[in-house]
C-alpha atoms as a PDB file:
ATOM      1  CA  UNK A   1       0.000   0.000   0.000  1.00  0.00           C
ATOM      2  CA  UNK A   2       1.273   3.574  -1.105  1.00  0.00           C
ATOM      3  CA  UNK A   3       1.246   6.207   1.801  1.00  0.00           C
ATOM      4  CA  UNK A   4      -0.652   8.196  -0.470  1.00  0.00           C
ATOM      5  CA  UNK A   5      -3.194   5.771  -0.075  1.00  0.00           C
ATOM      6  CA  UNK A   6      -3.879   5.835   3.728  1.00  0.00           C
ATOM      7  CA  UNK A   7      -5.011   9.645   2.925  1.00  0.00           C
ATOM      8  CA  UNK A   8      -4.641  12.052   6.122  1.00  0.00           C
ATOM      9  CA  UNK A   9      -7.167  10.134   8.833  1.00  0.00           C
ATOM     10  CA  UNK A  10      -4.381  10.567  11.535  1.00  0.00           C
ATOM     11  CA  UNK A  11      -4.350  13.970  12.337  1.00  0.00           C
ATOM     12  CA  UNK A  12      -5.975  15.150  15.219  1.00  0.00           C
ATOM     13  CA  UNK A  13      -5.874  11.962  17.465  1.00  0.00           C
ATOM     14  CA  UNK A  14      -5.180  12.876  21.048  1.00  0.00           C
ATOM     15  CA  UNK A  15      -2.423  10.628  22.510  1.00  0.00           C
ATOM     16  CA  UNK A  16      -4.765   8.308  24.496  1.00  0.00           C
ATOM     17  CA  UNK A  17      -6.012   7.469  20.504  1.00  0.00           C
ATOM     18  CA  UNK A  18      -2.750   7.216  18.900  1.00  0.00           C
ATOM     19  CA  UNK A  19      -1.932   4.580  21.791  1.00  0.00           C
ATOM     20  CA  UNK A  20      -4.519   2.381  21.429  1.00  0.00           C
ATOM     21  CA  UNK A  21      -3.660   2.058  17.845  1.00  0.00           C
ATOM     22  CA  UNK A  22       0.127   1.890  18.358  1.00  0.00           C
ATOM     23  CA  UNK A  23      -1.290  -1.431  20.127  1.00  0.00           C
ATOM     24  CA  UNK A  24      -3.840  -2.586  18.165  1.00  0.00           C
ATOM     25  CA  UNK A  25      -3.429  -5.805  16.418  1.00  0.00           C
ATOM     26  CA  UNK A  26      -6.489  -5.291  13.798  1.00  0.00           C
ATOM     27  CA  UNK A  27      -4.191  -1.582  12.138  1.00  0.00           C
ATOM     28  CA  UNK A  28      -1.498  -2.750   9.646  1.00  0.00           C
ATOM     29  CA  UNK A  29       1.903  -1.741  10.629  1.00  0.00           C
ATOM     30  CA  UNK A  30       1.665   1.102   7.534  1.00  0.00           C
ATOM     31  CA  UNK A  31      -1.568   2.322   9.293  1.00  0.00           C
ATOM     32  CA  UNK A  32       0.500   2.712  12.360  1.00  0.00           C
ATOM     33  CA  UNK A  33       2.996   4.136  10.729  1.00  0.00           C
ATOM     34  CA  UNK A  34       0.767   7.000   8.565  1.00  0.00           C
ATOM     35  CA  UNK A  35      -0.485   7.857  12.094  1.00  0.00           C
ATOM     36  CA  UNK A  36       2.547   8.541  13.953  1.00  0.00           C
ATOM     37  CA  UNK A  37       3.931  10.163  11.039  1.00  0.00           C
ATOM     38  CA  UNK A  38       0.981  12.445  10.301  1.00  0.00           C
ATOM     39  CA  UNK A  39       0.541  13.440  14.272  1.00  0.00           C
ATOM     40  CA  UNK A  40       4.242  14.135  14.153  1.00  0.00           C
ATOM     41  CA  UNK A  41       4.297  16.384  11.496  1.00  0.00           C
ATOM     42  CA  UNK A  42       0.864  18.052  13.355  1.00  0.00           C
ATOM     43  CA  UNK A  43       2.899  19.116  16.406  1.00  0.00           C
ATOM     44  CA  UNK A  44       6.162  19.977  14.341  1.00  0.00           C
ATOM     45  CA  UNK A  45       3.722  22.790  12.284  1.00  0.00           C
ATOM     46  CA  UNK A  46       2.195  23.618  15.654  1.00  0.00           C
ATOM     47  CA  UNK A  47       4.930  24.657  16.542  1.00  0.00           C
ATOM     48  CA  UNK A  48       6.642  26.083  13.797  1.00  0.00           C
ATOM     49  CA  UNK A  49       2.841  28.336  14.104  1.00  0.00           C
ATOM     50  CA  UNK A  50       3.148  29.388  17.279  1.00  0.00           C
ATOM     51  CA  UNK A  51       5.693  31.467  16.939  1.00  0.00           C
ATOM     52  CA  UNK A  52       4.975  32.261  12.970  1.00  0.00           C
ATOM     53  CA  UNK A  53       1.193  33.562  14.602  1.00  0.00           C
ATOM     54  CA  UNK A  54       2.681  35.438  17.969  1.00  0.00           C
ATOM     55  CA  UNK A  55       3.087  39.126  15.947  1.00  0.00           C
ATOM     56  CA  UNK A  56      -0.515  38.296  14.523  1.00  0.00           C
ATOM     57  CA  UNK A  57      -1.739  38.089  17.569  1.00  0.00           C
ATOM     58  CA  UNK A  58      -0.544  41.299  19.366  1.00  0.00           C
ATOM     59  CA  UNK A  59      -3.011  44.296  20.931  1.00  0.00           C
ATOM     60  CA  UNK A  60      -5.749  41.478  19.796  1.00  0.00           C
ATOM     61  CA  UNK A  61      -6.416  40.377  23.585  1.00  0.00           C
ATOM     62  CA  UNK A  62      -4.847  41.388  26.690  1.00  0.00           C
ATOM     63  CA  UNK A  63      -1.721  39.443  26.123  1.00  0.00           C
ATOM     64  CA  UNK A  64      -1.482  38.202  29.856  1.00  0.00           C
ATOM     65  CA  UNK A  65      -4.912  36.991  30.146  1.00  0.00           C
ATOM     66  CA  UNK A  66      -5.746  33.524  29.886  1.00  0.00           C
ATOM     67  CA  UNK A  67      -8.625  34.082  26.862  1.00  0.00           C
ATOM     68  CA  UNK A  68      -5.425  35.188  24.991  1.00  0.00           C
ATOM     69  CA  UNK A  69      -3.756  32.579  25.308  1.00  0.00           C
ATOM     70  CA  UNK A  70      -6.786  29.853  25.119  1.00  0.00           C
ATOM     71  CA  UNK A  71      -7.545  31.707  21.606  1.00  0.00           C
ATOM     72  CA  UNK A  72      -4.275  31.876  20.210  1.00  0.00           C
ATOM     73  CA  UNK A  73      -3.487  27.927  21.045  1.00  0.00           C
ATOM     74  CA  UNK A  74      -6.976  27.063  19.822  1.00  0.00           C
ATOM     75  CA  UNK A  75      -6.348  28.904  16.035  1.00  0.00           C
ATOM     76  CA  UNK A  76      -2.880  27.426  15.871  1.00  0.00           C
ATOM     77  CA  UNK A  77      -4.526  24.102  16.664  1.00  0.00           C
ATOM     78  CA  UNK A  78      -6.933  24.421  13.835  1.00  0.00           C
ATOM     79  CA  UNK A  79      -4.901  25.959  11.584  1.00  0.00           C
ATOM     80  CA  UNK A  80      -1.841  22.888  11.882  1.00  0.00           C
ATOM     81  CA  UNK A  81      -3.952  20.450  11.853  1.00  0.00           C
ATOM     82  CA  UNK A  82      -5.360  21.468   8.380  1.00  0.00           C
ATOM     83  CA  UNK A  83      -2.114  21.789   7.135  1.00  0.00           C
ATOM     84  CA  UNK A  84      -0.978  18.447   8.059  1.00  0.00           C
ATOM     85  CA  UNK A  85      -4.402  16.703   6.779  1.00  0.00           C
ATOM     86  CA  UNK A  86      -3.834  18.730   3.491  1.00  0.00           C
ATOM     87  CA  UNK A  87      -0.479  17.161   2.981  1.00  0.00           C
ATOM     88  CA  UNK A  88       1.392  18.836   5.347  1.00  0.00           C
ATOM     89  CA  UNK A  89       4.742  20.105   4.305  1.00  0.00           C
ATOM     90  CA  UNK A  90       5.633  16.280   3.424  1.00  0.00           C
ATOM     91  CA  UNK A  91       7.527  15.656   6.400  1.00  0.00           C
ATOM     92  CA  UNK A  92       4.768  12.917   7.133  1.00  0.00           C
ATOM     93  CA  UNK A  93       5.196  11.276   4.020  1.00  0.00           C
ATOM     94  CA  UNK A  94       9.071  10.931   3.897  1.00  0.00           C
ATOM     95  CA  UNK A  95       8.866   9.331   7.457  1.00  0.00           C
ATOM     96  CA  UNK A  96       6.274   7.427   6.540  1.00  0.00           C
ATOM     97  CA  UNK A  97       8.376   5.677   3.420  1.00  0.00           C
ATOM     98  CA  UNK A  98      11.345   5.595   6.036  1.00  0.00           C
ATOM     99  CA  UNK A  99       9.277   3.211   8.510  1.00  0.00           C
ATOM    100  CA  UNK A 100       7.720   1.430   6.084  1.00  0.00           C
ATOM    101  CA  UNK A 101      10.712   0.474   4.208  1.00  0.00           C
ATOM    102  CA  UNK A 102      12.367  -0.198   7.655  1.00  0.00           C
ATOM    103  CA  UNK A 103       9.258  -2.535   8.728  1.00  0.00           C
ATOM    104  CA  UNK A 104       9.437  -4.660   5.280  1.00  0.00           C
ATOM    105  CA  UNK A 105      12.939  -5.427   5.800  1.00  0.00           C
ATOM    106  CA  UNK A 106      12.317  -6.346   9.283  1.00  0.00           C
ATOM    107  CA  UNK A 107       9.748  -8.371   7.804  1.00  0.00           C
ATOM    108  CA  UNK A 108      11.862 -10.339   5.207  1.00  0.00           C
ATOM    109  CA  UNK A 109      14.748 -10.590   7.845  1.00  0.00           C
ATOM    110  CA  UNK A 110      12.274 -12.656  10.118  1.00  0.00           C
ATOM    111  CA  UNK A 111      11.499 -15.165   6.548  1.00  0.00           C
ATOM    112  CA  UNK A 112      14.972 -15.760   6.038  1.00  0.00           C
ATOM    113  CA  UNK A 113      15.202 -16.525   9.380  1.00  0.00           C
ATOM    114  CA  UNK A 114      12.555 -19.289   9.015  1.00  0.00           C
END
């Protein structure tokens, strides 16, 4: 299966998620894979964002107030996690060809094995 194929279904599972499927044994090791990959990328634009956004943000609320700061980690949440589940910057798909190809020749190690 092609990592283009698993699409972008990852993004926005909170860790408790992403766990459970690390675990799973009904996800394929390339679904596990796409998932990590894709949340990884997700928190690498987040924060890439939140510093990108902080100048954006400036005389909007007061800055020390809690609403500020509740606002301005919601939008970068939004906004990263529509990057990464609109490709991203490819970060996610690189990794994901790294662990898969890693995983397959685990894989054929363990035949030869046999």
């Amino acid at each position: 299966m092609e990592t283009n194929d698993i699409g972008n279904n990852y993004v926005g599972m909170d860790s408790s998620m992403l766990l459970d499927m690390a675990h799973s044994k009904h996800a394929t090791e390339q679904q596990k894979n796409a998932a990590v990959s894709q949340q990884f990328e997700s928190v690498l634009v987040k924060q890439f964002l939140k510093e990108a956004l902080k100048p954006m943000f400036k005389g909007v609320f007061n800055e020390e107030g809690g609403a500020h700061r509740m606002y301005r980690h919601f939008f970068t949440d939004a906004i990263s996690e529509s990057i990464a589940s609109g490709g991203g910057f490819g970060v996610s798909s690189i990794l994901q060809q790294q662990l898969n190809q890693a995983s397959s020749s685990k894989n054929s190690e363990k035949i030869e094995k046999k």
